[in-house]
Protein backbone atom coordinates (compact mmCIF):
# COMPACT_ATOMS: atom_id res chain seq x y z
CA UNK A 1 -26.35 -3.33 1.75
CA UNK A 2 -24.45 -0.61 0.42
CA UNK A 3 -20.46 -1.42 -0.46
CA UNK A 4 -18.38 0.31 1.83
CA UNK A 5 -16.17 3.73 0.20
CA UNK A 6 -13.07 3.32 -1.01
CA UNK A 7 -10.01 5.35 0.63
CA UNK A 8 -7.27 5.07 -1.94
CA UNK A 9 -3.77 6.32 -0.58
CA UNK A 10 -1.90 7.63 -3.58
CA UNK A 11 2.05 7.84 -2.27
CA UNK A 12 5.24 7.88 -3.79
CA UNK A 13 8.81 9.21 -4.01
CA UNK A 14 9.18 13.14 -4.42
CA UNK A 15 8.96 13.85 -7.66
CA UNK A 16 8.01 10.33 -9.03
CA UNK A 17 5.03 11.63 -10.86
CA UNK A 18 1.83 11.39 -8.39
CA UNK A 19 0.18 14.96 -9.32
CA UNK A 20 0.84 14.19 -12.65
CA UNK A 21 -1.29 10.90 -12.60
CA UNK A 22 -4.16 11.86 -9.96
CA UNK A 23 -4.36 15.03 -12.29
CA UNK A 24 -4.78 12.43 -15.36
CA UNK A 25 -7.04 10.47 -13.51
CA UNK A 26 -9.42 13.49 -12.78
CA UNK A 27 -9.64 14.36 -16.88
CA UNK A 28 -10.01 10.63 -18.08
CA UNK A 29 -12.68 8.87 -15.40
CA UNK A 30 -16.04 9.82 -14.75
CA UNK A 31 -15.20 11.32 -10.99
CA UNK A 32 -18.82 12.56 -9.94
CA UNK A 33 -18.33 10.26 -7.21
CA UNK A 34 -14.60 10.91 -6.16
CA UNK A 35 -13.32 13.51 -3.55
CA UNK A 36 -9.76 14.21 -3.54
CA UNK A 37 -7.56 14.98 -0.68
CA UNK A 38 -3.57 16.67 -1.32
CA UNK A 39 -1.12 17.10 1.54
CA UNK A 40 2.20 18.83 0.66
CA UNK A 41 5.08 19.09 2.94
CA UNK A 42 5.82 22.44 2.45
CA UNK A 43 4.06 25.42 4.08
CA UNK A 44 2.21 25.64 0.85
CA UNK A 45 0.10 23.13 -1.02
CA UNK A 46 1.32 23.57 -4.42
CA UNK A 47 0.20 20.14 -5.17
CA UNK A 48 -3.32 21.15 -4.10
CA UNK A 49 -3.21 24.44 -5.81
CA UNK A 50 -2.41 22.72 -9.04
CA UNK A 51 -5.32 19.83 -8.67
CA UNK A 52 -7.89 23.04 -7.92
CA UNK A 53 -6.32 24.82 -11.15
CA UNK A 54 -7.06 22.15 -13.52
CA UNK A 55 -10.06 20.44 -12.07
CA UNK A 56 -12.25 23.43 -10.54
CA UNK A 57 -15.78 21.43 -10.43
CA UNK A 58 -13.92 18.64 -8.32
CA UNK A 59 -14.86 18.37 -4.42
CA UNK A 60 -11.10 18.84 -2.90
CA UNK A 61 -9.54 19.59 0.45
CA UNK A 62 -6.01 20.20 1.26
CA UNK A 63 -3.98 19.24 4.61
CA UNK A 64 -1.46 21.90 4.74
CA UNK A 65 1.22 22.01 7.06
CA UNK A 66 3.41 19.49 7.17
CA UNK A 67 3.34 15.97 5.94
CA UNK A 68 0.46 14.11 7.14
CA UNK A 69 1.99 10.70 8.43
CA UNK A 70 4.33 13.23 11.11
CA UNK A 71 1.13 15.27 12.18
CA UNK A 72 -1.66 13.74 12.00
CA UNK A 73 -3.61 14.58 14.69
CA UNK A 74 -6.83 15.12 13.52
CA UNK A 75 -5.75 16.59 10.22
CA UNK A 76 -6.72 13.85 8.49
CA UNK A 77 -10.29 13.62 10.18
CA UNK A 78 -10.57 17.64 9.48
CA UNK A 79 -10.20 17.10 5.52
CA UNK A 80 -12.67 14.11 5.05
CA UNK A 81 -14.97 16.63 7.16
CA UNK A 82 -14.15 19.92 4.59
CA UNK A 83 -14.30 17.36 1.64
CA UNK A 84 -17.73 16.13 2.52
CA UNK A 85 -18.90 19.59 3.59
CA UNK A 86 -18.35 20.85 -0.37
CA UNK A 87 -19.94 18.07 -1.79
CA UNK A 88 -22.88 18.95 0.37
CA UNK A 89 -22.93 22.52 -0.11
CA UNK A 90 -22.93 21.48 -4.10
CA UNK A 91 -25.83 19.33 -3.14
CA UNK A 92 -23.85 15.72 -3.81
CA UNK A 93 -23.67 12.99 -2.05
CA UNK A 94 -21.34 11.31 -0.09
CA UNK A 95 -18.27 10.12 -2.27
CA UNK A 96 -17.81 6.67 -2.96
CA UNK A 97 -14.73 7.19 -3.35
CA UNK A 98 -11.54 9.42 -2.26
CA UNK A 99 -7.87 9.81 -2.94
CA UNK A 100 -5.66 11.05 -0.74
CA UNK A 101 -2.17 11.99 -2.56
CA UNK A 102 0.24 12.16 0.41
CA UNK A 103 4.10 13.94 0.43
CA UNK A 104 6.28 12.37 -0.73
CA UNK A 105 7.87 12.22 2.53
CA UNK A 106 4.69 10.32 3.76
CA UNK A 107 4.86 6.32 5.22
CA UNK A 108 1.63 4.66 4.66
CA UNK A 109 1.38 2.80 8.07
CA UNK A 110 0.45 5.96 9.94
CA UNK A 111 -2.16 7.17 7.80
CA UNK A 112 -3.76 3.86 7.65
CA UNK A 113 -3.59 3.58 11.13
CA UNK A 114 -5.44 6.52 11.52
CA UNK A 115 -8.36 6.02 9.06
CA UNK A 116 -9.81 3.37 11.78
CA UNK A 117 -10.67 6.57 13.60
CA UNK A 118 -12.53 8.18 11.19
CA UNK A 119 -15.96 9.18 12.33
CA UNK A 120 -18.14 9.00 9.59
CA UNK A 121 -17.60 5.52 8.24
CA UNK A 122 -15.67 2.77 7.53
CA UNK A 123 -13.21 2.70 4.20
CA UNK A 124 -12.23 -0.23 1.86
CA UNK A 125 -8.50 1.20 2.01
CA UNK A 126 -5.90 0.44 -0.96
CA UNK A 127 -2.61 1.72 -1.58
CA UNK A 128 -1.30 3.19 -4.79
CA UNK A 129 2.31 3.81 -5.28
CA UNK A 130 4.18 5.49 -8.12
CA UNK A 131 7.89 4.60 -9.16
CA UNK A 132 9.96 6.97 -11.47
CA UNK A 133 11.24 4.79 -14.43
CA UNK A 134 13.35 7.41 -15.73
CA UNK A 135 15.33 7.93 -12.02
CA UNK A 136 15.80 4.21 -10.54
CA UNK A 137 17.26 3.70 -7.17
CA UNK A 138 21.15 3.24 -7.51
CA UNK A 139 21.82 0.12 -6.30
CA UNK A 140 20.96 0.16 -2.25
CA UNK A 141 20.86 4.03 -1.90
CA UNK A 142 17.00 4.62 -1.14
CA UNK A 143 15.58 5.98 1.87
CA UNK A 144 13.74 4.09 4.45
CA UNK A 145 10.14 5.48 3.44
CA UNK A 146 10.40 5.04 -0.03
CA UNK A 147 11.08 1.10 0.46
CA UNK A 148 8.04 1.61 2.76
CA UNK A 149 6.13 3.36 -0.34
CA UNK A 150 6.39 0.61 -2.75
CA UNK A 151 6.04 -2.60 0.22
CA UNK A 152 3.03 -1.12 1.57
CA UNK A 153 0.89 -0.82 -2.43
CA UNK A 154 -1.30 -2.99 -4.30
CA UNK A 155 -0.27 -1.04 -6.96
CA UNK A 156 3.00 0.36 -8.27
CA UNK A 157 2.28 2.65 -11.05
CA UNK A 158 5.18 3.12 -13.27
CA UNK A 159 5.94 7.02 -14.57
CA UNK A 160 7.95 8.51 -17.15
CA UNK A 161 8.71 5.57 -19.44
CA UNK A 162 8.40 7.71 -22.26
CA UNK A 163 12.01 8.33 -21.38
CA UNK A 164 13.06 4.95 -22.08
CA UNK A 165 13.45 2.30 -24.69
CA UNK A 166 11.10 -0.92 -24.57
CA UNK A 167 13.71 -3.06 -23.37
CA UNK A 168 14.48 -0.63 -20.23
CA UNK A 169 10.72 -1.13 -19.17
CA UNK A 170 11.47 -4.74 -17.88
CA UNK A 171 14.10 -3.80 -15.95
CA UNK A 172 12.10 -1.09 -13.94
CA UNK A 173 9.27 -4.03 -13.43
CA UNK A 174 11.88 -6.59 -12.00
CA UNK A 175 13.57 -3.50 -9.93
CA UNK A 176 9.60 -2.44 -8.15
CA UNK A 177 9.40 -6.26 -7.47
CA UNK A 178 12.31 -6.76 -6.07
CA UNK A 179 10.62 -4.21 -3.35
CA UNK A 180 7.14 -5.77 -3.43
CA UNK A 181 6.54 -8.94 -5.18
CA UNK A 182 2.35 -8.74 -4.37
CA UNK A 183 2.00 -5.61 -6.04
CA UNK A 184 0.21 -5.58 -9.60
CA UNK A 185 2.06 -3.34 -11.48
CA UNK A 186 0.98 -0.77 -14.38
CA UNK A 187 3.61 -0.46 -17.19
CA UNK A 188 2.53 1.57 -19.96
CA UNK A 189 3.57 5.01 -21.68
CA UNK A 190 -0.05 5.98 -22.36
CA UNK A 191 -1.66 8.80 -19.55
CA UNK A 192 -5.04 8.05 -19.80
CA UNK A 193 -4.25 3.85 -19.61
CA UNK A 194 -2.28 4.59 -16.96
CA UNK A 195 -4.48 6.49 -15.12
CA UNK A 196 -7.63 4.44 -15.47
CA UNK A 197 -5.98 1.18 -14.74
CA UNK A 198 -3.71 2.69 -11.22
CA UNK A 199 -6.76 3.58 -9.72
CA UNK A 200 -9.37 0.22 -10.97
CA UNK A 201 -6.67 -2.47 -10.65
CA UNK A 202 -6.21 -3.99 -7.18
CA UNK A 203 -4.19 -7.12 -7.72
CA UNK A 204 -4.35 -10.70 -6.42
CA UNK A 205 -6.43 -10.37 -3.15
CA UNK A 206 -4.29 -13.27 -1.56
CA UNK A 207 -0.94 -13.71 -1.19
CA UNK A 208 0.80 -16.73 -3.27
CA UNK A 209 1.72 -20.05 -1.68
CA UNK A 210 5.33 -20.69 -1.64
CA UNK A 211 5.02 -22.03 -5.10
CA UNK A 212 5.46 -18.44 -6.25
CA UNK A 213 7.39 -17.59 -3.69
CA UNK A 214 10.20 -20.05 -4.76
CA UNK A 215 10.15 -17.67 -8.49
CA UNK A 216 10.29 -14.41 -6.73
CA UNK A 217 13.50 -12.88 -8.16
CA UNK A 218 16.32 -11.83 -5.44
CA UNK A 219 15.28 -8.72 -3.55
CA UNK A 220 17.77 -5.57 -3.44
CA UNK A 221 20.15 -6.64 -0.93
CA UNK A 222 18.26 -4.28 1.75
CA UNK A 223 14.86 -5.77 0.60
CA UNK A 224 14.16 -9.32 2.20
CA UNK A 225 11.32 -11.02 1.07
CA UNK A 226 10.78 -13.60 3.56
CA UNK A 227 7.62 -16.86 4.03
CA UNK A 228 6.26 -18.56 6.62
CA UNK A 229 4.42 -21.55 7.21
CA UNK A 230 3.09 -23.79 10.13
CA UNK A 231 2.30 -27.12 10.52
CA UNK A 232 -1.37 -28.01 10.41
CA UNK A 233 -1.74 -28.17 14.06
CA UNK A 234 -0.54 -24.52 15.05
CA UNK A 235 -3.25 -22.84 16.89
CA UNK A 236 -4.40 -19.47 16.52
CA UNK A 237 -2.64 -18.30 19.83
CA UNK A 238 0.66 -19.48 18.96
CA UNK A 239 0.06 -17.57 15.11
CA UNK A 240 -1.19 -14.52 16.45
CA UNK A 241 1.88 -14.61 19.49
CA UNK A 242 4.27 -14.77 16.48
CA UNK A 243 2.98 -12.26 14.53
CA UNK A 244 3.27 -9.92 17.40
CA UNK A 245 6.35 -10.37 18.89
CA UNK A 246 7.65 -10.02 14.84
CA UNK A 247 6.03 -7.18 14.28
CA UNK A 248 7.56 -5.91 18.10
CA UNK A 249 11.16 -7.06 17.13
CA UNK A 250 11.84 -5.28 13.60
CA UNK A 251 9.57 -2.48 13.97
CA UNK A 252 9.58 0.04 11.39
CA UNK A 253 11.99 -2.67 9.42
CA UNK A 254 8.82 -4.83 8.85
CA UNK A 255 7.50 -3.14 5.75
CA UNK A 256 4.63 -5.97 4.90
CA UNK A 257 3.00 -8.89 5.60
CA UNK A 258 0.20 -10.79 4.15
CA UNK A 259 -1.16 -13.94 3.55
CA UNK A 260 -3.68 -16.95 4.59
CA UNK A 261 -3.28 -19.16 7.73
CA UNK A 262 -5.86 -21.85 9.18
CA UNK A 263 -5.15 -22.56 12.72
CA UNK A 264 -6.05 -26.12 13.98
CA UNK A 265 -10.08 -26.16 14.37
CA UNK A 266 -10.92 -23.31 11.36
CA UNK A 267 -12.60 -25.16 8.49
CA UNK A 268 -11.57 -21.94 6.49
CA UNK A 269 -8.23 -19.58 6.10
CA UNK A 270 -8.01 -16.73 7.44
CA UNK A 271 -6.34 -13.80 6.15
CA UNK A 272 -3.62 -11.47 7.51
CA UNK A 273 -2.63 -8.25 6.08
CA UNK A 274 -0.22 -5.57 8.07
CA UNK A 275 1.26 -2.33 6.56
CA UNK A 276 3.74 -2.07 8.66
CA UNK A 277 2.53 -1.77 12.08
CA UNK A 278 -1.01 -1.40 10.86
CA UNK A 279 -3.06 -4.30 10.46
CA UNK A 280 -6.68 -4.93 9.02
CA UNK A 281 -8.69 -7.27 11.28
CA UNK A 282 -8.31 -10.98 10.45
CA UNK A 283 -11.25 -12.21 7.92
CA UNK A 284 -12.02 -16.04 7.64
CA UNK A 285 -11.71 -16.27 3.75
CA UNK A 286 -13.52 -18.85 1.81
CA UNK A 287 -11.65 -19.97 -1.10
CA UNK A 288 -10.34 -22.93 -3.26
CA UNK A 289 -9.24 -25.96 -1.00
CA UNK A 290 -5.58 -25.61 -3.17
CA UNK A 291 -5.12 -22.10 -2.28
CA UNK A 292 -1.31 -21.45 -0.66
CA UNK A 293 -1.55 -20.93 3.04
CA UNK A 294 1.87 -18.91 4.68
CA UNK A 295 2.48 -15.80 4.95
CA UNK A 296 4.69 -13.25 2.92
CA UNK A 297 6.41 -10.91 4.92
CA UNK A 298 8.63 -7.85 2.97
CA UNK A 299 11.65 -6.72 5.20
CA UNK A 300 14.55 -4.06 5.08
CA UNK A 301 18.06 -3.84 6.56
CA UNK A 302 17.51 -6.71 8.77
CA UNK A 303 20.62 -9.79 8.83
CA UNK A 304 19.69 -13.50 8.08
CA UNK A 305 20.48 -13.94 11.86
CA UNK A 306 17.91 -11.77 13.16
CA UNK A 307 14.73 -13.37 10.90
CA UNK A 308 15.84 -17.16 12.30
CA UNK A 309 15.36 -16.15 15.63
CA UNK A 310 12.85 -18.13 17.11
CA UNK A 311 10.74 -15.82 19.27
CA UNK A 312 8.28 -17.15 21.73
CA UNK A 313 5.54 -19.36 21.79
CA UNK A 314 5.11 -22.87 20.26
CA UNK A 315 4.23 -24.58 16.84
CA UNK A 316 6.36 -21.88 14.99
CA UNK A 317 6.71 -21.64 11.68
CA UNK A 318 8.94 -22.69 9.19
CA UNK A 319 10.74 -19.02 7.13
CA UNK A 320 12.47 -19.26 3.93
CA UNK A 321 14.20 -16.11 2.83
CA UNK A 322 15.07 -14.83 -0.55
């Protein structure tokens, strides 16, 4: 049985260096195998126009119009169908791979949300984010979708630290964890090791216990980094009741949450992952007996009043917030 393709969503700030590394990407890796999808906010796709330019052999589609995460209609469904179409008329297969570099206006939750409705086939779907060393947020003045960005990634990719000294570089990884503490990060000034390891690394596949959650540096005051745990008799009613009237009460204010639970009667975990409002189905996980069950949940602009209340339902957890 065949792996299933992966659907890599390549977002980031405006201007925080995502052409820059897909276009790296495309001249270091062997890319037989990869189609690439660019959607530009502006009436033109410059972003696609430049990809095309420098990689003219590559299979590529463009969603123009508009940024795909406020239109998406069946955009989205529409390039996959003009990306597969060149491959075919060039007489290669289907991808096994394809990268989507969104606006940088673009939330993540929407576009994952709509991949489930993608006709052709199911995707292994990760999330790639860039963050601009050289222009760090000032204190608490980002916008709502780029704390969305960097919550929703496995990966935060970190660009332009050729402008900065050695000693700057930790600061920029302490200021992308302070946003997503899951994330494995790429920190190096070299293209083509940048490249090669934002699109290959995937980080820890589980969320940590509390252990690591007690060393999680304080989040930017808007940035709440919050875990939960239940008792050992919870059911998996009373989990799944919680996790949707949270995910009802902050709304677009929940940015993530992920992590292994085992209800009473499940021999193994089972694990939980939501982009915002956009959640995987739950998988029963079979891993070490030590492994940390809870959940991590990654929050903005939301008071230490609002996270303690208690919901409904019964056997509720325990959150600790940082």
């Amino acid at each position: 049985m065949m792996d299933r393709p992966e659907f890599i969503v390549l977002t980031g700030p405006l201007g925080s260096g995502k052409t820059t590394l897909l276009s790296d990407y495309l001249s270091f890796a062997d890319t037989s195998d990869t189609g690439v999808l660019v959607n530009d906010a502006g009436v033109v796709n410059i972003d696609g126009a430049v990809i095309g330019a420098d990689h003219r052999n590559l299979a590529l589609a463009t969603l123009d119009g508009g940024c795909v995460c406020c239109s998406l209609g069946n955009d989205l469904q529409e390039g996959i169908d003009a990306l597969l179409l060149a491959r075919a008329e060039r007489r290669l297969g289907p991808p096994r791979r394809i990268i989507l570099e969104t606006s940088g206006l673009a939330e993540p939750a929407p576009i994952v949300r709509s991949l489930r409705a993608i006709r052709q086939v199911a995707f292994n779907v990760r999330i790639v984010a860039t963050f601009d060393a050289s222009a760090p947020f000032v204190g608490d003045s980002f916008l709502p979708h780029y704390a969305s960005q960097l919550a929703a990634a496995q990966t935060i990719v970190m660009s332009k630290l050729d402008r900065l000294s050695p000693q700057e570089w930790a600061c920029c990884a302490a200021e992308a964890q302070s946003f997503n503490p899951l994330a494995a990060q790429v920190l190096t000034d070299q293209p083509r090791e940048r490249a090669l390891s934002a699109f290959s690394t995937q980080g820890d596949p589980f969320v940590p216990g509390g252990a690591r959650f007690s060393a999680i540096a304080a989040s930017a005051s808007r940035i709440t980094v919050a875990f939960a745990e239940w008792n050992p008799n919870a059911s998996w009613s009373s989990i799944s009741e919680w996790i949707e009237n949270l995910t009802g009460f902050f709304g677009s204010r929940l940015l993530r949450l992920k992590g292994l639970v085992r209800p009473e009667g499940h021999p193994d975990p089972v694990l939980i992952n939501g982009v915002g409002d956009a959640f995987s189905p739950p998988r029963r996980m079979r891993v070490k007996d030590d492994v940390g069950l809870g959940l991590m949940l990654i929050l903005r602009d939301i008071t230490a009043d609002e996270l303690s209340q208690p919901f409904c339902g019964e056997n509720l957890p325990m959150v600790r917030s940082r």
